[in-house]
C-alpha atoms as a PDB file:
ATOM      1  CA  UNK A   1      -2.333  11.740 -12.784  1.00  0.00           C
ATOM      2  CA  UNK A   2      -3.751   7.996 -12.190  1.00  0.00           C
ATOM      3  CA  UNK A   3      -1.062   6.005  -9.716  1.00  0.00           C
ATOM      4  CA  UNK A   4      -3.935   3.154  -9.713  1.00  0.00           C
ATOM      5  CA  UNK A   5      -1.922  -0.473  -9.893  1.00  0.00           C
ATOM      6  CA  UNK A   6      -3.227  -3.358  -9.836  1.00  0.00           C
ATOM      7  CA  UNK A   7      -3.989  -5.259  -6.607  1.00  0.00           C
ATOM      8  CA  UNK A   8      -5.473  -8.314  -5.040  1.00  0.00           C
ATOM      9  CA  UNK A   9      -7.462  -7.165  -1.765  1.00  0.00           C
ATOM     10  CA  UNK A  10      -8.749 -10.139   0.764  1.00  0.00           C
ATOM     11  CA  UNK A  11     -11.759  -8.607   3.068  1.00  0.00           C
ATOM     12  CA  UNK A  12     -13.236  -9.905   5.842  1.00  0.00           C
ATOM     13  CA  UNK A  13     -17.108  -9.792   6.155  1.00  0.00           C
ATOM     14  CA  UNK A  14     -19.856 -10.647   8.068  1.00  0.00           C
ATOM     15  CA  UNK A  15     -21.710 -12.675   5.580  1.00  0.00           C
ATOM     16  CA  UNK A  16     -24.880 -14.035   7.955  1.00  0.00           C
ATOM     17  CA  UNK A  17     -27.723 -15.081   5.073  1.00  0.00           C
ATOM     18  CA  UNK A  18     -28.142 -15.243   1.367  1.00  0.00           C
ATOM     19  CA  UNK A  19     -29.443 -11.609   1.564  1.00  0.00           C
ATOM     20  CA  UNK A  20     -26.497 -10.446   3.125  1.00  0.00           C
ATOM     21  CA  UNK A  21     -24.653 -12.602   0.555  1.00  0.00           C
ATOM     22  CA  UNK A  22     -26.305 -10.993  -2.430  1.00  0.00           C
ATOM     23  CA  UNK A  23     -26.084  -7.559  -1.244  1.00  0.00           C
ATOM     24  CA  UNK A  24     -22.424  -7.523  -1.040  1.00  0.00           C
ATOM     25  CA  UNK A  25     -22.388  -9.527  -4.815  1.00  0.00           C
ATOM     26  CA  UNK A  26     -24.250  -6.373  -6.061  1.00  0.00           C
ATOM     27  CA  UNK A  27     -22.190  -3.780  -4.372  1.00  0.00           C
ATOM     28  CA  UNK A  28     -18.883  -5.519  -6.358  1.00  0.00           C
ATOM     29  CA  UNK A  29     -20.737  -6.146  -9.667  1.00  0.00           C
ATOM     30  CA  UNK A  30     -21.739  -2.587 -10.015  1.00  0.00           C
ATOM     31  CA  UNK A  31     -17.702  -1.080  -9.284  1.00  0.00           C
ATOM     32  CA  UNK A  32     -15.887  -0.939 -12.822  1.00  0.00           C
ATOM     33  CA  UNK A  33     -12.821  -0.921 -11.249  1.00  0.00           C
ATOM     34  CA  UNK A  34     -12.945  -4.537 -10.303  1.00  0.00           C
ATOM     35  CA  UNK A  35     -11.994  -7.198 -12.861  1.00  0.00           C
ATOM     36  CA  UNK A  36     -12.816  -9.806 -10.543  1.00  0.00           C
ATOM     37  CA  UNK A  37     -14.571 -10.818  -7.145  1.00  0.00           C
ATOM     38  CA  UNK A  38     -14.255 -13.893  -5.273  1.00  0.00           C
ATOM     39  CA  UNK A  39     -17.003 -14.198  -1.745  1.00  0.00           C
ATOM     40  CA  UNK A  40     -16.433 -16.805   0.101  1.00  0.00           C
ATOM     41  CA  UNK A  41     -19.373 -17.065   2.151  1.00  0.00           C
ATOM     42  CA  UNK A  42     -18.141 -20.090   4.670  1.00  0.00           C
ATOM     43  CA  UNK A  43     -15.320 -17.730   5.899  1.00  0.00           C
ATOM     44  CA  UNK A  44     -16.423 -14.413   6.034  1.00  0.00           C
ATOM     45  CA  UNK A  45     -13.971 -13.680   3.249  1.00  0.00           C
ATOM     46  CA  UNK A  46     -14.496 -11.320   0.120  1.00  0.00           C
ATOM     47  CA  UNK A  47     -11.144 -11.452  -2.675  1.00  0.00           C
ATOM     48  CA  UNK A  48     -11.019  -8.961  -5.073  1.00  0.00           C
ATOM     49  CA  UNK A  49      -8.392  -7.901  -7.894  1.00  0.00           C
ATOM     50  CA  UNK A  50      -8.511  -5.317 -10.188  1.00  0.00           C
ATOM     51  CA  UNK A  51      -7.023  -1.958 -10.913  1.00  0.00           C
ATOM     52  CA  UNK A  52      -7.629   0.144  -8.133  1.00  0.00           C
ATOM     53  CA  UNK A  53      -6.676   2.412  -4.683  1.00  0.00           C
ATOM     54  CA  UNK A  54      -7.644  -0.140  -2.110  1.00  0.00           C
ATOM     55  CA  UNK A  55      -8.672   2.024   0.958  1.00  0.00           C
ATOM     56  CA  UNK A  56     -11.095   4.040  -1.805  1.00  0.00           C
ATOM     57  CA  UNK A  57     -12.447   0.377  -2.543  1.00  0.00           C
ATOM     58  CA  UNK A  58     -13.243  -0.944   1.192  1.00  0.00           C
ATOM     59  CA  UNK A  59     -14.712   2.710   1.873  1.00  0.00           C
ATOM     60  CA  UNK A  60     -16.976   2.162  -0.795  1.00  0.00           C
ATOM     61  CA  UNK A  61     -17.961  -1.336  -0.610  1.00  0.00           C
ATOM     62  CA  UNK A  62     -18.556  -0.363   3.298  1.00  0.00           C
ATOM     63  CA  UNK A  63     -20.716   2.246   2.487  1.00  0.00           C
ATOM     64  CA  UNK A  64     -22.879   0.359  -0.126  1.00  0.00           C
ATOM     65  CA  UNK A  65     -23.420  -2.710   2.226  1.00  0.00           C
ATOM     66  CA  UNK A  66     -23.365  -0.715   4.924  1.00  0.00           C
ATOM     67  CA  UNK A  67     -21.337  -3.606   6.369  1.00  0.00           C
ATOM     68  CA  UNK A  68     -18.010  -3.441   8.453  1.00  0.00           C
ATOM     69  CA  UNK A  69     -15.085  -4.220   6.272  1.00  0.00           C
ATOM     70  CA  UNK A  70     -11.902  -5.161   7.272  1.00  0.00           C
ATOM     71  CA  UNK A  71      -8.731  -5.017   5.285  1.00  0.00           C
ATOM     72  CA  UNK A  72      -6.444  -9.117   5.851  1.00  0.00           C
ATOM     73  CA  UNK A  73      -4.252  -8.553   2.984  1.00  0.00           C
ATOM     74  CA  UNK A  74      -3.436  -6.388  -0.008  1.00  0.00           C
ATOM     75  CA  UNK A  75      -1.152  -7.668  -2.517  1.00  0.00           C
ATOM     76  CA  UNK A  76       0.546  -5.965  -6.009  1.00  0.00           C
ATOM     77  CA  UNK A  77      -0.235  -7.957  -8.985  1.00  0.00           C
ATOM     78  CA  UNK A  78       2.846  -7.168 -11.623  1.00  0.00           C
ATOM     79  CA  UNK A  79       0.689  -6.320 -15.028  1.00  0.00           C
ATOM     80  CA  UNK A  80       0.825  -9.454 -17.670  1.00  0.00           C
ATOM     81  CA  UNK A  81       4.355  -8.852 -19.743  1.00  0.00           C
ATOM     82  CA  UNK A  82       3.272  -7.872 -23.177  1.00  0.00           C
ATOM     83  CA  UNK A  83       4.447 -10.424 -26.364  1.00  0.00           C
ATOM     84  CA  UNK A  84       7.690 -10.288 -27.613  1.00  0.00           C
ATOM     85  CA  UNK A  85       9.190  -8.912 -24.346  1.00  0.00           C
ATOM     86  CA  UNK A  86      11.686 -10.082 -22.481  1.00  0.00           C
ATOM     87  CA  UNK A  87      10.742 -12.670 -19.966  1.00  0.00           C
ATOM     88  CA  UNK A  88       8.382 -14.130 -22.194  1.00  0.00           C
ATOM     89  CA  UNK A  89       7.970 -17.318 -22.646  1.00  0.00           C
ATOM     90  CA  UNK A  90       6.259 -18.355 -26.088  1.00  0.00           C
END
């Protein structure tokens, strides 16, 4: 059985240089289980949502960066209410 949700993780980074920068871009485009990515490269700050266990995610984003990762915040994102239901607004 799959208990996967979805989730919206915030990470924080050390994101020095542009290398550093495009290494961690790679590392996130190459996960399926993301749907999106957000690196903000001012703050140290990596944002990404998708359907997925979030400690398995940091583990593997640490070890393809080979960068220390640090959980700020994990969220639950409620799935998108599917047409016709109730609570939908047309």
């Amino acid at each position: 059985m799959d208990y996967r949700q979805p989730y919206c993780m915030t990470l924080r980074m050390n994101i020095d240089c542009n290398g550093c920068y495009q290494r961690i871009r790679r590392a996130l485009l190459q996960m399926q289980e993301l749907e999106s990515h957000l690196i903000d490269k001012k703050h140290g700050r990596v944002i990404v949502c998708g359907v997925f266990s979030p400690q398995d995610v940091a583990i593997k984003i640490r070890k393809r960066t080979n960068r220390r990762v640090e959980i700020l915040d994990v969220s639950e994102v409620s799935p998108p209410a599917p047409e016709g239901a109730p609570g939908h607004m047309p």
